[in-house]
PDB file of N, CA and C in Angstrom:
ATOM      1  N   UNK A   1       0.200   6.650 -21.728  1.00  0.00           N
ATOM      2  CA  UNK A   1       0.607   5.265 -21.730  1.00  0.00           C
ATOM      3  C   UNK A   1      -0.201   4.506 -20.684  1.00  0.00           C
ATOM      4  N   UNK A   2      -1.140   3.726 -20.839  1.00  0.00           N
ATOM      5  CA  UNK A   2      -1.905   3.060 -19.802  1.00  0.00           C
ATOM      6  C   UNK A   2      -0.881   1.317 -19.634  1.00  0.00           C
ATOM      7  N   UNK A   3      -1.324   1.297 -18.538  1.00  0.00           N
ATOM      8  CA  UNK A   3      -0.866   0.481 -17.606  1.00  0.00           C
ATOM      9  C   UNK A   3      -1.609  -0.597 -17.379  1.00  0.00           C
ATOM     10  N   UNK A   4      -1.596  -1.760 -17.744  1.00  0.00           N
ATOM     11  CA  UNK A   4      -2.963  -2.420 -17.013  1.00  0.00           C
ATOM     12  C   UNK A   4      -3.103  -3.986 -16.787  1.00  0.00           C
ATOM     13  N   UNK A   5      -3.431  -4.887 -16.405  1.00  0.00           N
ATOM     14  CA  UNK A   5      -2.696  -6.161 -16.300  1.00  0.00           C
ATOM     15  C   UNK A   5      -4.297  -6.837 -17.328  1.00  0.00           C
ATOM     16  N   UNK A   6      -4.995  -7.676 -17.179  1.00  0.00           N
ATOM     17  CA  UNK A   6      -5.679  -7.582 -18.196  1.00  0.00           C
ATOM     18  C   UNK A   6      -7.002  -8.160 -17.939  1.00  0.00           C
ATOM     19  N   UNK A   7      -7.459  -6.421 -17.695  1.00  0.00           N
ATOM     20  CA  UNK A   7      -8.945  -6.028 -17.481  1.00  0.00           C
ATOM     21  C   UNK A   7      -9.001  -5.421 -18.901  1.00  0.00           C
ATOM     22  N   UNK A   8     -10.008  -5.478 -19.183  1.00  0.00           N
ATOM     23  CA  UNK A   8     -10.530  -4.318 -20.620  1.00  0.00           C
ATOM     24  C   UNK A   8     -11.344  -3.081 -20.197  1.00  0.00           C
ATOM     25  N   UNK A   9     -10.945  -2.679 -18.562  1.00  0.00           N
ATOM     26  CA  UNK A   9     -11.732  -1.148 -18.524  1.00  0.00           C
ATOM     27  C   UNK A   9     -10.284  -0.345 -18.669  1.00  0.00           C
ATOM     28  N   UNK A  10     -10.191   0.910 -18.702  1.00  0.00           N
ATOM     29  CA  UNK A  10      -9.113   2.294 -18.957  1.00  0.00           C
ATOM     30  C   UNK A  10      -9.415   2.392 -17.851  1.00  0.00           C
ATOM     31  N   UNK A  11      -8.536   2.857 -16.794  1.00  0.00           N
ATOM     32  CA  UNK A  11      -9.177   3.988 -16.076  1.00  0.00           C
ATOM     33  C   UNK A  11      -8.166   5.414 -17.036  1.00  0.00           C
ATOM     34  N   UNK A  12      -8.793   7.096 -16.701  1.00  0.00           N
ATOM     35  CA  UNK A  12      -8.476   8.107 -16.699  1.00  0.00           C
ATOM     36  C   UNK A  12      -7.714   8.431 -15.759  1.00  0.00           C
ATOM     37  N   UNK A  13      -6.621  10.043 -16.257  1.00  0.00           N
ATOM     38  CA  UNK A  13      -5.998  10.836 -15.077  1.00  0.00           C
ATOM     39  C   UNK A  13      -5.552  10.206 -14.303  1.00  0.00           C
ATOM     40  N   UNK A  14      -6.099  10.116 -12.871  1.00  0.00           N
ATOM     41  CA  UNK A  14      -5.280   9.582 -11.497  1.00  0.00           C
ATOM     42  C   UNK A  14      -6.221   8.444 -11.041  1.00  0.00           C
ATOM     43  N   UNK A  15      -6.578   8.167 -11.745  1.00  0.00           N
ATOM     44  CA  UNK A  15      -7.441   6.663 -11.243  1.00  0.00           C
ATOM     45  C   UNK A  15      -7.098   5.507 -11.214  1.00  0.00           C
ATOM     46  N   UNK A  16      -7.543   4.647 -10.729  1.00  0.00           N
ATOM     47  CA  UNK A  16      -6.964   3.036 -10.130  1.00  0.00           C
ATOM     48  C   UNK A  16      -7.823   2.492 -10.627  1.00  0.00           C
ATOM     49  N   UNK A  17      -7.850   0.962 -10.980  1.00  0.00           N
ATOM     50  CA  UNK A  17      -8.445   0.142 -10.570  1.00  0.00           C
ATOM     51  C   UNK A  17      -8.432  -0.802 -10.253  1.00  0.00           C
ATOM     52  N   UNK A  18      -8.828  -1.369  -9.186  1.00  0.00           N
ATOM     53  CA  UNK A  18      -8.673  -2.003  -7.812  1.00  0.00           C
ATOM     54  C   UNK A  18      -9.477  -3.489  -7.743  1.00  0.00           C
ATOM     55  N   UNK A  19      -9.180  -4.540  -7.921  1.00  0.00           N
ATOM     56  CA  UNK A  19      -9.885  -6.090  -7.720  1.00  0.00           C
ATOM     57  C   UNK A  19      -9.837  -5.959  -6.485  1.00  0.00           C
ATOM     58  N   UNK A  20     -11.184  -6.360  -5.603  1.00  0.00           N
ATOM     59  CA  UNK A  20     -11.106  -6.357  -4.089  1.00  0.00           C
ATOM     60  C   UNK A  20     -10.656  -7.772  -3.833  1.00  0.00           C
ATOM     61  N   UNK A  21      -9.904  -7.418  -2.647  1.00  0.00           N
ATOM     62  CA  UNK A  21      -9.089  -9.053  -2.156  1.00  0.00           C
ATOM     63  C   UNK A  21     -10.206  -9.263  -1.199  1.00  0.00           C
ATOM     64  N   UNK A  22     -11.191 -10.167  -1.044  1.00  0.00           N
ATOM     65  CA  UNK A  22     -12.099 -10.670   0.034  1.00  0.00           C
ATOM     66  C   UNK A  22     -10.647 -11.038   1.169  1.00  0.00           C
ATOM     67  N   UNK A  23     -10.696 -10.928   2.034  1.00  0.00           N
ATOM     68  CA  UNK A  23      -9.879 -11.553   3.704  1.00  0.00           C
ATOM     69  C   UNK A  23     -10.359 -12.906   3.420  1.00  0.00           C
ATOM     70  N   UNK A  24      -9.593 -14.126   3.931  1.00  0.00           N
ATOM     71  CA  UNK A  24      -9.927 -15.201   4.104  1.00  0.00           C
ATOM     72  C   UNK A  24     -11.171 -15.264   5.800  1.00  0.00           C
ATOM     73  N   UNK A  25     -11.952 -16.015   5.647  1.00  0.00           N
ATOM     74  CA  UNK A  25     -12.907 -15.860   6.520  1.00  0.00           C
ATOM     75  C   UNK A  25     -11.999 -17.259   7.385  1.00  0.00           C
ATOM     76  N   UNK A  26     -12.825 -16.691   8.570  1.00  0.00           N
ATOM     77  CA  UNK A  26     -12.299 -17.667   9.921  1.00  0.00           C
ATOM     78  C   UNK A  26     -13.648 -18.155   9.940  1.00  0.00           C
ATOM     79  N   UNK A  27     -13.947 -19.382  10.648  1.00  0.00           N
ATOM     80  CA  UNK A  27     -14.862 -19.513  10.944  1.00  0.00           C
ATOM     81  C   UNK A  27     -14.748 -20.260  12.648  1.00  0.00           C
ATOM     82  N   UNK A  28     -15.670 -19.906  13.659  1.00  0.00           N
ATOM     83  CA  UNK A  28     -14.994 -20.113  15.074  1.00  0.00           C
ATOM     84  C   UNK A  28     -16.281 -21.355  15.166  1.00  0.00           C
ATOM     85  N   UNK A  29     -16.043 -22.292  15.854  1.00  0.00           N
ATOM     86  CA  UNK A  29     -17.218 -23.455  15.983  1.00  0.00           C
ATOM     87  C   UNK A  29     -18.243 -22.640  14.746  1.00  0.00           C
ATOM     88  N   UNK A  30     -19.482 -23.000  14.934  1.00  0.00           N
ATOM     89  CA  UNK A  30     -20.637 -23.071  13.611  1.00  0.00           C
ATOM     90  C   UNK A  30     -21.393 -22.282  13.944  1.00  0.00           C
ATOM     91  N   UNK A  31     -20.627 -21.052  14.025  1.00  0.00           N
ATOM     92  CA  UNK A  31     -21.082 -19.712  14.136  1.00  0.00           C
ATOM     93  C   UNK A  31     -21.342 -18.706  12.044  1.00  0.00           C
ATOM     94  N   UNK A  32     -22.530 -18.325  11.948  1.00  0.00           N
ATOM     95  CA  UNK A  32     -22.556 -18.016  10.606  1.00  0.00           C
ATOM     96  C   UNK A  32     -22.716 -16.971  10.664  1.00  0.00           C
ATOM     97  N   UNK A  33     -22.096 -16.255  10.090  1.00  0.00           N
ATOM     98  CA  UNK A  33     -21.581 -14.367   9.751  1.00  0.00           C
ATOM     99  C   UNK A  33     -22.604 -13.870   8.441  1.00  0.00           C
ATOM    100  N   UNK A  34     -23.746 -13.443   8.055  1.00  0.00           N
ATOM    101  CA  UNK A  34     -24.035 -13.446   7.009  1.00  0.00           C
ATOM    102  C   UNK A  34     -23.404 -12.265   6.269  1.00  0.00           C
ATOM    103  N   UNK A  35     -23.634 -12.108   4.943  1.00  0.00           N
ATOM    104  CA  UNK A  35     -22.802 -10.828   4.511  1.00  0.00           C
ATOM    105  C   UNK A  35     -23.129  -9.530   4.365  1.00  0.00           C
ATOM    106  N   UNK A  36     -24.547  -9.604   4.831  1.00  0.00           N
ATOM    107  CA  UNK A  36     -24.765  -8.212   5.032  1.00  0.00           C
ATOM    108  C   UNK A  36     -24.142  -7.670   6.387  1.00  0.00           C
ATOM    109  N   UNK A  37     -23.415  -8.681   7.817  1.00  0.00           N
ATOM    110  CA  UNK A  37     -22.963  -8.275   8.689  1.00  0.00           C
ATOM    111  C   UNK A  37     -21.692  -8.320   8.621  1.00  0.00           C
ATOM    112  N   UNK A  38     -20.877  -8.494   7.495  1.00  0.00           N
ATOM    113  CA  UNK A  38     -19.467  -8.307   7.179  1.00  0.00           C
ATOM    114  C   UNK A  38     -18.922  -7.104   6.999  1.00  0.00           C
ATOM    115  N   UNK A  39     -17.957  -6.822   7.139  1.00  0.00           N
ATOM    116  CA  UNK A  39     -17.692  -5.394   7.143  1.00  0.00           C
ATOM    117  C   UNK A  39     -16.936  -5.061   5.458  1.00  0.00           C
ATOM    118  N   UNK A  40     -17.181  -4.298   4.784  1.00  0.00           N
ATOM    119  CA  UNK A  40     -16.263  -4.212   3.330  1.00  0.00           C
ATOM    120  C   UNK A  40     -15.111  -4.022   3.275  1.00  0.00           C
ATOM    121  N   UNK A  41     -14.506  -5.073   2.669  1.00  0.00           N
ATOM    122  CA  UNK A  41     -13.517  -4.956   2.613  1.00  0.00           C
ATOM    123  C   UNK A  41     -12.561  -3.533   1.984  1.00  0.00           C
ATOM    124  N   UNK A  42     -11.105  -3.466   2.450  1.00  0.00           N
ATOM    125  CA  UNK A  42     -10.410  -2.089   2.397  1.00  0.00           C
ATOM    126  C   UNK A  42      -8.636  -2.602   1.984  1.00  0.00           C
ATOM    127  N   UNK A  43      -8.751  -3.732   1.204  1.00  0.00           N
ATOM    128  CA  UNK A  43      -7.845  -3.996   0.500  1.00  0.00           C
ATOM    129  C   UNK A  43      -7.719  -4.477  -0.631  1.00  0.00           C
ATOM    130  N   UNK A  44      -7.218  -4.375  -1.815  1.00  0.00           N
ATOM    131  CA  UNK A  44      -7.368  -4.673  -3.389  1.00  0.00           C
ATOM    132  C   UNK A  44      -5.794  -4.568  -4.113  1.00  0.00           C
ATOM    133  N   UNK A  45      -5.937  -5.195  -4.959  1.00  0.00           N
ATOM    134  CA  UNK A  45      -4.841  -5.693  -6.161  1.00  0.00           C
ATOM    135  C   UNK A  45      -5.032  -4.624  -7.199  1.00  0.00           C
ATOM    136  N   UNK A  46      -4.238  -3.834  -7.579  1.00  0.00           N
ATOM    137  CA  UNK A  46      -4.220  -2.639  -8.666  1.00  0.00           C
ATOM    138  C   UNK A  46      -4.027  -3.566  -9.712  1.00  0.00           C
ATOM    139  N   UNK A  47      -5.103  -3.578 -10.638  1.00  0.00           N
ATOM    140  CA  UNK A  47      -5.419  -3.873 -11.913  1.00  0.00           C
ATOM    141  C   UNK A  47      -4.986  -2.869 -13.188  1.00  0.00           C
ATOM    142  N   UNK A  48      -5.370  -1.777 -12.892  1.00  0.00           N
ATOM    143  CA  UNK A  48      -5.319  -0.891 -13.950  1.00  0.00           C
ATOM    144  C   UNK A  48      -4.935   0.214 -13.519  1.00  0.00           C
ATOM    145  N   UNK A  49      -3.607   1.300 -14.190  1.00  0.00           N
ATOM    146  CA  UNK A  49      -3.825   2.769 -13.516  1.00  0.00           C
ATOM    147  C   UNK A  49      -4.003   3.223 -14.888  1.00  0.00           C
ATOM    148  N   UNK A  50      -4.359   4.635 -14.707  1.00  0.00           N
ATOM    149  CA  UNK A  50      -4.369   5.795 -15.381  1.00  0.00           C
ATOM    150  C   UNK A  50      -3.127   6.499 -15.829  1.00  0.00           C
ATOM    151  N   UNK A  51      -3.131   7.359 -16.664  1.00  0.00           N
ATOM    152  CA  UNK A  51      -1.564   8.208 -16.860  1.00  0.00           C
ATOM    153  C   UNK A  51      -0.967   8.738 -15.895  1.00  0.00           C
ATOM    154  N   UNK A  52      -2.056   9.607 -15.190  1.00  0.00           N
ATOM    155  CA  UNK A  52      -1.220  10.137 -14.325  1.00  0.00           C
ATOM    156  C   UNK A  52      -2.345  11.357 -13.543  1.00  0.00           C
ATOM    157  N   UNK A  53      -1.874  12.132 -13.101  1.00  0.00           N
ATOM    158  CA  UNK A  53      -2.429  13.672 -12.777  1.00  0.00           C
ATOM    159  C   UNK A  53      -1.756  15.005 -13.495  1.00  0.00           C
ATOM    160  N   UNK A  54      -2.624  15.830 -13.723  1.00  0.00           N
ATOM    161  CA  UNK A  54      -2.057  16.483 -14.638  1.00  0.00           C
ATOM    162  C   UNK A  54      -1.777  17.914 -13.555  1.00  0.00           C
ATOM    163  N   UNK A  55      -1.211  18.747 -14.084  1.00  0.00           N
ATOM    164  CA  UNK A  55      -0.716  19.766 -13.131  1.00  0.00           C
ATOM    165  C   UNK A  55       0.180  20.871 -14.374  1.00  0.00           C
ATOM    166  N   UNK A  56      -1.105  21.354 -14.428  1.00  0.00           N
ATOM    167  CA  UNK A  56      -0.306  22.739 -16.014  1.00  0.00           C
ATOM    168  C   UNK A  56      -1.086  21.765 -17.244  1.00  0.00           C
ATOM    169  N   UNK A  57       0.185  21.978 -17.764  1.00  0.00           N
ATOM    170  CA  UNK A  57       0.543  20.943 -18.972  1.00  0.00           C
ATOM    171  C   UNK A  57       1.324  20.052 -18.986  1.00  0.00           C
ATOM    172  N   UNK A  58       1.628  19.626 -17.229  1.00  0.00           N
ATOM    173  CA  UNK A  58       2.228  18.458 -16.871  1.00  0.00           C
ATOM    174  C   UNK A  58       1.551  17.284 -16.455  1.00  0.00           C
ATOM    175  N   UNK A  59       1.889  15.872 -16.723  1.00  0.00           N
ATOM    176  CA  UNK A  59       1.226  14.908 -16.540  1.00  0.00           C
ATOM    177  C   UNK A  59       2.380  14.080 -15.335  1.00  0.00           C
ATOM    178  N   UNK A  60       2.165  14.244 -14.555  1.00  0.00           N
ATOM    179  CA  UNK A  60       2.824  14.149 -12.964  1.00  0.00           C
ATOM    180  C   UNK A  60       2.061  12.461 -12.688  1.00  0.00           C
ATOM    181  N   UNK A  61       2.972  11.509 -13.259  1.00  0.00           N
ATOM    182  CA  UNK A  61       2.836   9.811 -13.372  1.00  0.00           C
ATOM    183  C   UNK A  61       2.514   9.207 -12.206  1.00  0.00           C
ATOM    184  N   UNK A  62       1.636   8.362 -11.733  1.00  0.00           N
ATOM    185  CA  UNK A  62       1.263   7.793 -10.414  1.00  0.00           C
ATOM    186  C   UNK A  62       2.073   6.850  -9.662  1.00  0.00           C
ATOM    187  N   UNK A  63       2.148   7.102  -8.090  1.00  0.00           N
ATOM    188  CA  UNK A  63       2.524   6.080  -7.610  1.00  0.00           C
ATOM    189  C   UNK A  63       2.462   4.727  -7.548  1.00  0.00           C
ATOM    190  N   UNK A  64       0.840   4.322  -7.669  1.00  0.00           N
ATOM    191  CA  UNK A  64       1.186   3.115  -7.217  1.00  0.00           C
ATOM    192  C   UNK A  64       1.388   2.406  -8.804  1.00  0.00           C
ATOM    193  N   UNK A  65       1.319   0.976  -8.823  1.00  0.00           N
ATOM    194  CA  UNK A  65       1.570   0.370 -10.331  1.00  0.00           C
ATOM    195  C   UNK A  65       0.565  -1.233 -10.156  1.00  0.00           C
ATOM    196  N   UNK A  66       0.683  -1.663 -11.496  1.00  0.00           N
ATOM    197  CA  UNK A  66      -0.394  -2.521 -11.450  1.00  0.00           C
ATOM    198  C   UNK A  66       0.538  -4.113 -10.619  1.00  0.00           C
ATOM    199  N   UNK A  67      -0.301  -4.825  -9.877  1.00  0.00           N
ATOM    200  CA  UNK A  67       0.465  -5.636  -9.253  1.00  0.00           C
ATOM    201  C   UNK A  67       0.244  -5.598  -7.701  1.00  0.00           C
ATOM    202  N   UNK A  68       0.345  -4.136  -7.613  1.00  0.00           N
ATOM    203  CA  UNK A  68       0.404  -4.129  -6.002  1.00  0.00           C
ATOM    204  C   UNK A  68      -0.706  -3.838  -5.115  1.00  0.00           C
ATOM    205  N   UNK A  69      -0.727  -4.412  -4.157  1.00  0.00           N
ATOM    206  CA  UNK A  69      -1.757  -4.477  -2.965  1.00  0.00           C
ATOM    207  C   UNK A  69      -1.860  -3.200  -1.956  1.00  0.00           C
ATOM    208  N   UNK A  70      -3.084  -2.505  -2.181  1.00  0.00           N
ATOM    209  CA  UNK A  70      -3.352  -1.264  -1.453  1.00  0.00           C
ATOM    210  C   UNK A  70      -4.324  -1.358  -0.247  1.00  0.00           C
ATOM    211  N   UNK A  71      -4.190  -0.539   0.513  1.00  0.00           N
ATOM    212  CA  UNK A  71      -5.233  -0.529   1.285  1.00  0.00           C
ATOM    213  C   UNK A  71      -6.041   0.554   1.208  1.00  0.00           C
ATOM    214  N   UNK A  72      -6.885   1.286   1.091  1.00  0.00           N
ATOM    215  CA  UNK A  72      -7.870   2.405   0.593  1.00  0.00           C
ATOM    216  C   UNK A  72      -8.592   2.631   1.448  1.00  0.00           C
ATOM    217  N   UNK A  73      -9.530   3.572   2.272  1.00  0.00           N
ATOM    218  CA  UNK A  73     -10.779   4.262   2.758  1.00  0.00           C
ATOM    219  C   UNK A  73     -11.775   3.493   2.877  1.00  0.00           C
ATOM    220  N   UNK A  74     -12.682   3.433   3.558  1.00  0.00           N
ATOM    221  CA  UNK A  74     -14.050   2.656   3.664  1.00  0.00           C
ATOM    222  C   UNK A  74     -15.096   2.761   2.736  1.00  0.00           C
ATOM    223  N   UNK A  75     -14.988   4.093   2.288  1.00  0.00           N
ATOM    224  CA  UNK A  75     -16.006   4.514   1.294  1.00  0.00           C
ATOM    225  C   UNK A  75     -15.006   5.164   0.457  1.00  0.00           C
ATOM    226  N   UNK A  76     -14.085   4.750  -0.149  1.00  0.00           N
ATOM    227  CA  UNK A  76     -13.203   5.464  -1.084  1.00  0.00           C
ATOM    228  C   UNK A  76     -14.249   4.502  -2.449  1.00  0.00           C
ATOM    229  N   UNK A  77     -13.905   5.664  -3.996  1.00  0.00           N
ATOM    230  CA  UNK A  77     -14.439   5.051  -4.675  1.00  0.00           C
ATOM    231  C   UNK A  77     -15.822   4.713  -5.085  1.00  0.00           C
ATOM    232  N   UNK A  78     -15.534   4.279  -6.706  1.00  0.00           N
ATOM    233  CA  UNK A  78     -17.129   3.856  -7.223  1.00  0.00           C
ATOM    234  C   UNK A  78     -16.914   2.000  -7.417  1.00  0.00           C
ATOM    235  N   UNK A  79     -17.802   1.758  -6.432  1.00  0.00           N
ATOM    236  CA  UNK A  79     -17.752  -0.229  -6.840  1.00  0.00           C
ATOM    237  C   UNK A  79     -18.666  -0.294  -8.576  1.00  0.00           C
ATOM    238  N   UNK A  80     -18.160  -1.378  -9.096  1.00  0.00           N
ATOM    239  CA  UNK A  80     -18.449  -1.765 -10.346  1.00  0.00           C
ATOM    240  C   UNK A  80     -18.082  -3.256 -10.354  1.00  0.00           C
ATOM    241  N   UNK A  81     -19.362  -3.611 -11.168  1.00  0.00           N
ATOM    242  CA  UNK A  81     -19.085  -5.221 -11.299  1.00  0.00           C
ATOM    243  C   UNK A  81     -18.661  -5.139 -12.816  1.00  0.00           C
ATOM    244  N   UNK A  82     -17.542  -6.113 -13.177  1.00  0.00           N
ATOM    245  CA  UNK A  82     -17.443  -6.292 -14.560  1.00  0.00           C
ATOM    246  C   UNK A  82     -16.741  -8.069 -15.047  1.00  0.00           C
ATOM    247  N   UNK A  83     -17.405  -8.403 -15.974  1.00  0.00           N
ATOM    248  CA  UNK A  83     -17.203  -9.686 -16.293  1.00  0.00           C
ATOM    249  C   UNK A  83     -17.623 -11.029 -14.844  1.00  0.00           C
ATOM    250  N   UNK A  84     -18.593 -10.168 -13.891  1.00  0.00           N
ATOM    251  CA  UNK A  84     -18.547 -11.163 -12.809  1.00  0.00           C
ATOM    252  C   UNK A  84     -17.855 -10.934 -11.723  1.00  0.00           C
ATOM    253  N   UNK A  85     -17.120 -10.190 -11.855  1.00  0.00           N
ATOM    254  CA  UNK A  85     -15.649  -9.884 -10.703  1.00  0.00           C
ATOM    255  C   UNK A  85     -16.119  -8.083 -10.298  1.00  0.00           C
ATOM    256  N   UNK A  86     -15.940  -8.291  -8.642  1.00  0.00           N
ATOM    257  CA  UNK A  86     -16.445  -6.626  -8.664  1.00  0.00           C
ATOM    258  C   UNK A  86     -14.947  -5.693  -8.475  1.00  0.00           C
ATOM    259  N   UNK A  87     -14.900  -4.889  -8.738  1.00  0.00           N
ATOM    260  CA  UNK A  87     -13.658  -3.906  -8.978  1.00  0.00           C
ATOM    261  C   UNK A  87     -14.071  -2.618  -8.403  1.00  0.00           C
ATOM    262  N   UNK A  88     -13.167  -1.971  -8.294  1.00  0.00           N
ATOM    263  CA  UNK A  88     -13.658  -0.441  -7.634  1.00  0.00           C
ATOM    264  C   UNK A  88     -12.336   0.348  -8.073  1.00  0.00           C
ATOM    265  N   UNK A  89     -12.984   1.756  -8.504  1.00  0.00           N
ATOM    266  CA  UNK A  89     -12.431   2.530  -9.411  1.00  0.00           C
ATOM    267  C   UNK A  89     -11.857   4.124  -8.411  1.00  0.00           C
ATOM    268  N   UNK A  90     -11.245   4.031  -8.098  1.00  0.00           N
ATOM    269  CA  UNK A  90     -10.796   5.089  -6.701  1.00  0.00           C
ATOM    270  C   UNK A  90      -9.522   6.085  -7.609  1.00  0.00           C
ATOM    271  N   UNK A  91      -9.418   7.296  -6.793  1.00  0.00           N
ATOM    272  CA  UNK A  91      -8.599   8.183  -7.001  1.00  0.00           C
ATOM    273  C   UNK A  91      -7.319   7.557  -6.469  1.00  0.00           C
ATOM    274  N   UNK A  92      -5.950   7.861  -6.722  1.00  0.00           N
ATOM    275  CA  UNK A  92      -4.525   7.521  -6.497  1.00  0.00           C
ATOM    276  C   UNK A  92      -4.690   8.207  -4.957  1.00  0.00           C
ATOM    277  N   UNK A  93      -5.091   9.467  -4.618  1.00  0.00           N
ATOM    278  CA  UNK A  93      -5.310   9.912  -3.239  1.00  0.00           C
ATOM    279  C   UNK A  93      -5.972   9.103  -2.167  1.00  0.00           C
ATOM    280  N   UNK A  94      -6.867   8.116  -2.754  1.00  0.00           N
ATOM    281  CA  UNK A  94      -7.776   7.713  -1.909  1.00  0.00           C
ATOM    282  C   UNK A  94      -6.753   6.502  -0.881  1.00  0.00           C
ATOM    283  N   UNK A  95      -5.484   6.022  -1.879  1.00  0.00           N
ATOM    284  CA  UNK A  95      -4.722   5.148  -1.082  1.00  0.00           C
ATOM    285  C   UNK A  95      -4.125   5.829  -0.267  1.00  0.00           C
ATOM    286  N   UNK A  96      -4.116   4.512   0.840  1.00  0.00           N
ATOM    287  CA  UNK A  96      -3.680   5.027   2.075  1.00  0.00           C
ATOM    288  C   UNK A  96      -2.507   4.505   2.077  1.00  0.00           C
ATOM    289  N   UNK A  97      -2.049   2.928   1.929  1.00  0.00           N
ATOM    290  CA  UNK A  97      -0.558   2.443   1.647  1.00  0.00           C
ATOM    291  C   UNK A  97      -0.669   1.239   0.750  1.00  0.00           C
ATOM    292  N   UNK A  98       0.360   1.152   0.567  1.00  0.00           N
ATOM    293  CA  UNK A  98       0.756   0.159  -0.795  1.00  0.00           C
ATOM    294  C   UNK A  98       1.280  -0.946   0.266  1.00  0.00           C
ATOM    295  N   UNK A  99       0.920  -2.405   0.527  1.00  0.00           N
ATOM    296  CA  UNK A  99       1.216  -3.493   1.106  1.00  0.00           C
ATOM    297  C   UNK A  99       2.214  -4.292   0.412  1.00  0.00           C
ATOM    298  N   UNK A 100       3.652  -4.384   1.345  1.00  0.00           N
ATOM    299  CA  UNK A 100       4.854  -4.736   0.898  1.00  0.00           C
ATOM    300  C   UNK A 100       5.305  -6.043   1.045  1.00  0.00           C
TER     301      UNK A 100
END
């Protein structure tokens, strides 16, 4: 049973997928940050999950659900651009917490 709010990728098994939330930028007097000196962001909106993880011939259903705001690893994940919007496709392990 896939899960998904409405992206047209699947993810598989125990996979996510994740719309990155950019942080709102500060800006201090007319000081300019370019973006290669930004740091990547490590929070995203679950778009899409997977069934689940399987374990036997059991399919053991994922925590998180589509809707909610995670925070994930620095290098968790494969980034992918799709329709313009970049997304990143991470294992259910790779979250660290679900933002309440």
């Amino acid at each position: 049973m896939l899960r998904r709010a409405y992206v047209a990728l699947k993810p598989i098994a125990d996979r996510i997928i994740v719309e990155i939330v950019e942080p709102d930028e500060e800006k201090v007097g007319s000081i300019y940050v370019p973006d290669t000196a930004k740091e990547k962001p490590q929070q995203g909106k679950v778009i899409a999950v997977g069934d689940g993880r399987r374990d036997g011939k059991d399919i053991i259903p994922l925590t998180v659900k589509v809707g909610n705001i995670v925070l994930f690893g620095k290098y968790s994940g494969a980034e992918i651009k799709h329709d313009g919007k970049d997304y990143l496709i991470i294992n259910e392990g790779d979250v660290l917490a679900i933002v309440e």
